[in-house]
C-alpha atoms as a PDB file:
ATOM      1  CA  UNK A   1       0.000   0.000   0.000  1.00  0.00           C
ATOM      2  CA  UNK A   2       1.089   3.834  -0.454  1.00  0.00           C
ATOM      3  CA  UNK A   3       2.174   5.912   2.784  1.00  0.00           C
ATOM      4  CA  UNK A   4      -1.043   7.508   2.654  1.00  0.00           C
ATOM      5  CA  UNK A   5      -3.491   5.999   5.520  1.00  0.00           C
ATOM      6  CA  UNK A   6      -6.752   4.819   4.557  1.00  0.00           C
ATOM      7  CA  UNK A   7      -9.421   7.534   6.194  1.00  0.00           C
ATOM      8  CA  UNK A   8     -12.990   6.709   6.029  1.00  0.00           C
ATOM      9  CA  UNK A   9     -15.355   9.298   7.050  1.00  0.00           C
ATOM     10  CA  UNK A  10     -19.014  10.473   6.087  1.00  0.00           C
ATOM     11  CA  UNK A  11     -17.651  12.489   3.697  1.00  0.00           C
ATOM     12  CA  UNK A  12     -15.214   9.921   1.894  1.00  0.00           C
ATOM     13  CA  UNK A  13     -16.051   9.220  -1.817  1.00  0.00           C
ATOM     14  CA  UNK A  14     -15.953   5.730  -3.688  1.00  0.00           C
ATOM     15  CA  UNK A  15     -15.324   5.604  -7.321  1.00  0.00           C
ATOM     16  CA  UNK A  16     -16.950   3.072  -9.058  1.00  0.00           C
ATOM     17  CA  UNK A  17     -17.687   1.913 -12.885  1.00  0.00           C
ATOM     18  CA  UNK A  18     -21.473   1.859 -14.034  1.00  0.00           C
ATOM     19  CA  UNK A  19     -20.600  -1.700 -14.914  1.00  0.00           C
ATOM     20  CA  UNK A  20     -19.934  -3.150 -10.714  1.00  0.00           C
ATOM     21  CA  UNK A  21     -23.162  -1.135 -10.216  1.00  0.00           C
ATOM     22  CA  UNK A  22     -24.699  -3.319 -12.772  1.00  0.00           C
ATOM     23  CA  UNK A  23     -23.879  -6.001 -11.572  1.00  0.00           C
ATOM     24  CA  UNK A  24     -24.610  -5.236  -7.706  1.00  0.00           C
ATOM     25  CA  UNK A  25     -28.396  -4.459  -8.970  1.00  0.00           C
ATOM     26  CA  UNK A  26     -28.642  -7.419 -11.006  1.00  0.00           C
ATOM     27  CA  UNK A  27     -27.226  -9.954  -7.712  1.00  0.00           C
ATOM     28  CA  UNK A  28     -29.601  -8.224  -5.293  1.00  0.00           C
ATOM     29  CA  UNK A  29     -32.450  -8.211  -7.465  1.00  0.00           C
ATOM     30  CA  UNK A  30     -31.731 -11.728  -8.596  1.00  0.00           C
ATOM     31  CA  UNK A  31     -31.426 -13.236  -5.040  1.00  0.00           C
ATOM     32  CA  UNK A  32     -34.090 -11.321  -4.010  1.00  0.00           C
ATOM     33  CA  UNK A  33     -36.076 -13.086  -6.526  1.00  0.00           C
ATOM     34  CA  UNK A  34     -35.191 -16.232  -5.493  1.00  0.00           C
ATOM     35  CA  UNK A  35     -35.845 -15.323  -2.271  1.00  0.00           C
ATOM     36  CA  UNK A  36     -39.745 -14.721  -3.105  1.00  0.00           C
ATOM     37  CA  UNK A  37     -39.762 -17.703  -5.600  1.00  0.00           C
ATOM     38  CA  UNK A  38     -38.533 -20.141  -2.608  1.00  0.00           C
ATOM     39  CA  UNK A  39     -40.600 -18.598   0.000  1.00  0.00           C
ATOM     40  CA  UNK A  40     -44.187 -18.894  -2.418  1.00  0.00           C
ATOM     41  CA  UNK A  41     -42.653 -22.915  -3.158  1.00  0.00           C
ATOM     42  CA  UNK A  42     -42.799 -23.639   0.687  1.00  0.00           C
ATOM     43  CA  UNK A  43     -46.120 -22.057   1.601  1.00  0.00           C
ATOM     44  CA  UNK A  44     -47.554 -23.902  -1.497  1.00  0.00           C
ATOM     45  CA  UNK A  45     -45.565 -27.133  -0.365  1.00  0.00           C
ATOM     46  CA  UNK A  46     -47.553 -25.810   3.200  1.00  0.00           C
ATOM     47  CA  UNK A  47     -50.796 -25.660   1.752  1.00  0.00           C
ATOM     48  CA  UNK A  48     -50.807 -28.971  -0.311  1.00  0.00           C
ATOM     49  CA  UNK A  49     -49.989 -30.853   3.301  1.00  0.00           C
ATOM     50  CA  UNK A  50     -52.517 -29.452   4.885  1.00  0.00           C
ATOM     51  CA  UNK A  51     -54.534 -30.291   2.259  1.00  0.00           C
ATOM     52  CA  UNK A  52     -53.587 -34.245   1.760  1.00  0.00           C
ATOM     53  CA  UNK A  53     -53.814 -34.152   6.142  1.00  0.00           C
ATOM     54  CA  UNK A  54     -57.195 -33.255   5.941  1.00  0.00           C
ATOM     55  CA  UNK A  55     -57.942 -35.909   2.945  1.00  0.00           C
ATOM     56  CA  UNK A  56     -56.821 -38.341   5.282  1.00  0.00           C
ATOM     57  CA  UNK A  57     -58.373 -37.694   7.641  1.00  0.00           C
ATOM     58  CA  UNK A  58     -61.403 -37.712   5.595  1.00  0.00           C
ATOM     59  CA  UNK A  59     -60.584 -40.875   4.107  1.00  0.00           C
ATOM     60  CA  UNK A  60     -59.714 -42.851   7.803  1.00  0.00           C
ATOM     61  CA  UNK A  61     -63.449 -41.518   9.267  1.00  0.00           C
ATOM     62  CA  UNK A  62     -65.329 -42.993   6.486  1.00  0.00           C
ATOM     63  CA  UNK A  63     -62.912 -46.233   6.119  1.00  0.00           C
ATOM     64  CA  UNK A  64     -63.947 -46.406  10.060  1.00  0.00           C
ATOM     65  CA  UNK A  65     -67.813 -45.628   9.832  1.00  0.00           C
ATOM     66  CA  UNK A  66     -69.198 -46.840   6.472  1.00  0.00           C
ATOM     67  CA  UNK A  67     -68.714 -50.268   7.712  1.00  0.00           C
ATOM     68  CA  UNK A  68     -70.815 -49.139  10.950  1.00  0.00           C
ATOM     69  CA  UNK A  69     -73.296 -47.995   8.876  1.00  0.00           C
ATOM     70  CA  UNK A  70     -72.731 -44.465  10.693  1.00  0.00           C
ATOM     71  CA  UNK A  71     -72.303 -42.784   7.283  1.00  0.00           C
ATOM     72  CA  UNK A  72     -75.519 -44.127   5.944  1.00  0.00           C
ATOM     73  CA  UNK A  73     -75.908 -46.348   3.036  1.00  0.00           C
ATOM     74  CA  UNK A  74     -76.238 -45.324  -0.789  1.00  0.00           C
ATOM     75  CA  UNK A  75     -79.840 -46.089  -2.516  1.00  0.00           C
ATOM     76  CA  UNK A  76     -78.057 -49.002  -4.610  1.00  0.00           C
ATOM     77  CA  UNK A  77     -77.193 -50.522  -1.741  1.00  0.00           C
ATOM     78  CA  UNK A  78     -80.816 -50.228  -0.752  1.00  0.00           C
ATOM     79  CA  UNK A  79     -81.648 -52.608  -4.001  1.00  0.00           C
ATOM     80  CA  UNK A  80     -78.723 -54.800  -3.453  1.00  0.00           C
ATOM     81  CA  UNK A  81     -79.656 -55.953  -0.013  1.00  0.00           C
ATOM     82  CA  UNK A  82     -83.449 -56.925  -1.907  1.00  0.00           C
ATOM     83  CA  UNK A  83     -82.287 -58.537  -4.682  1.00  0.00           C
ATOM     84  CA  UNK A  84     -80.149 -60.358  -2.470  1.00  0.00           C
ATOM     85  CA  UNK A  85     -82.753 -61.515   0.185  1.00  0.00           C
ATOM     86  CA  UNK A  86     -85.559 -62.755  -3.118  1.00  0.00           C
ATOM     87  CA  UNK A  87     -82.453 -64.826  -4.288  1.00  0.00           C
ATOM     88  CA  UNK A  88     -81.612 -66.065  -0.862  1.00  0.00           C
ATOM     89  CA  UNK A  89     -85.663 -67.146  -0.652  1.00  0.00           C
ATOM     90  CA  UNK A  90     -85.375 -68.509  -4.459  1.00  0.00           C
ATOM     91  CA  UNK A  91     -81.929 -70.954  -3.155  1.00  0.00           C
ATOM     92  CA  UNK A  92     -83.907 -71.931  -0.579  1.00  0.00           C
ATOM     93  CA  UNK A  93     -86.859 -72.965  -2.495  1.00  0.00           C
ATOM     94  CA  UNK A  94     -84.880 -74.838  -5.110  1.00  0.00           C
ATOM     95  CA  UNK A  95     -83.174 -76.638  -2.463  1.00  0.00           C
ATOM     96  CA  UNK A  96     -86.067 -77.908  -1.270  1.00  0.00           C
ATOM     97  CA  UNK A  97     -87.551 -78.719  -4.662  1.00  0.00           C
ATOM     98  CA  UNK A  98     -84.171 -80.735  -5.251  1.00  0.00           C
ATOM     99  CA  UNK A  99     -84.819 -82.607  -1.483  1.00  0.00           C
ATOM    100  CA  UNK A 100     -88.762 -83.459  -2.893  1.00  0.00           C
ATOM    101  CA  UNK A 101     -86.790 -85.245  -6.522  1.00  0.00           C
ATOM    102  CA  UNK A 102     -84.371 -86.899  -4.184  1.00  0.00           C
ATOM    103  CA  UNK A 103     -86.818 -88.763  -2.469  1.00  0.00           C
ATOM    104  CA  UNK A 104     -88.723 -89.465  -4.698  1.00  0.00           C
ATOM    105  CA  UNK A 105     -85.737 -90.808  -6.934  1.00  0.00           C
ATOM    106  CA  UNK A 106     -84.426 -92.800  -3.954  1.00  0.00           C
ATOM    107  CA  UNK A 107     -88.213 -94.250  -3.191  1.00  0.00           C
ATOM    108  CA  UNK A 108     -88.097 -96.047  -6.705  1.00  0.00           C
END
């Protein structure tokens, strides 16, 4: 360095090319963009747990009370459970039906 001693006061100038301002602009506004971009990525990220938390929660109450019945049942079901019982009281006619040829095959 030169003899001269470095004095820094409130009224000591700097000296520098448009070109470093530039470029100082430029990095702040570029990291300050990143900044934002990051910071809207996490509260999204933020948002989309919340969301998939409250889906399963959603999802585990009615895993746990459709079976129950506690959720009530759909109209189909309604028309299943009919269908179901006339078939269950058709088997049980053509059972017996099949008991009547039986013994009457095995009587001959």
């Amino acid at each position: 360095m030169n003899d001269k001693e470095l004095e820094l006061s409130d009224k000591s100038k700097v000296s520098l090319d448009v070109k470093a301002i530039i470029g100082m602009v430029v990095g702040v506004i570029s990291i300050a963009s990143v900044w934002f971009s990051l910071t809207a990525q996490i509260a999204q990220l933020q948002l989309d747990v919340i969301r998939m938390q409250d889906a399963t929660d959603l999802n585990e109450e009615f895993r746990i009370k459709w079976p129950r019945g506690e959720m009530g049942a759909l109209p189909d079901d309604a028309k299943q459970d009919l269908r179901i019982m006339y078939l269950q009281k058709d088997v049980e006619e053509l059972k017996d039906i099949v008991k009547d040829l039986e013994i009457k095959s095995a009587q001959r």
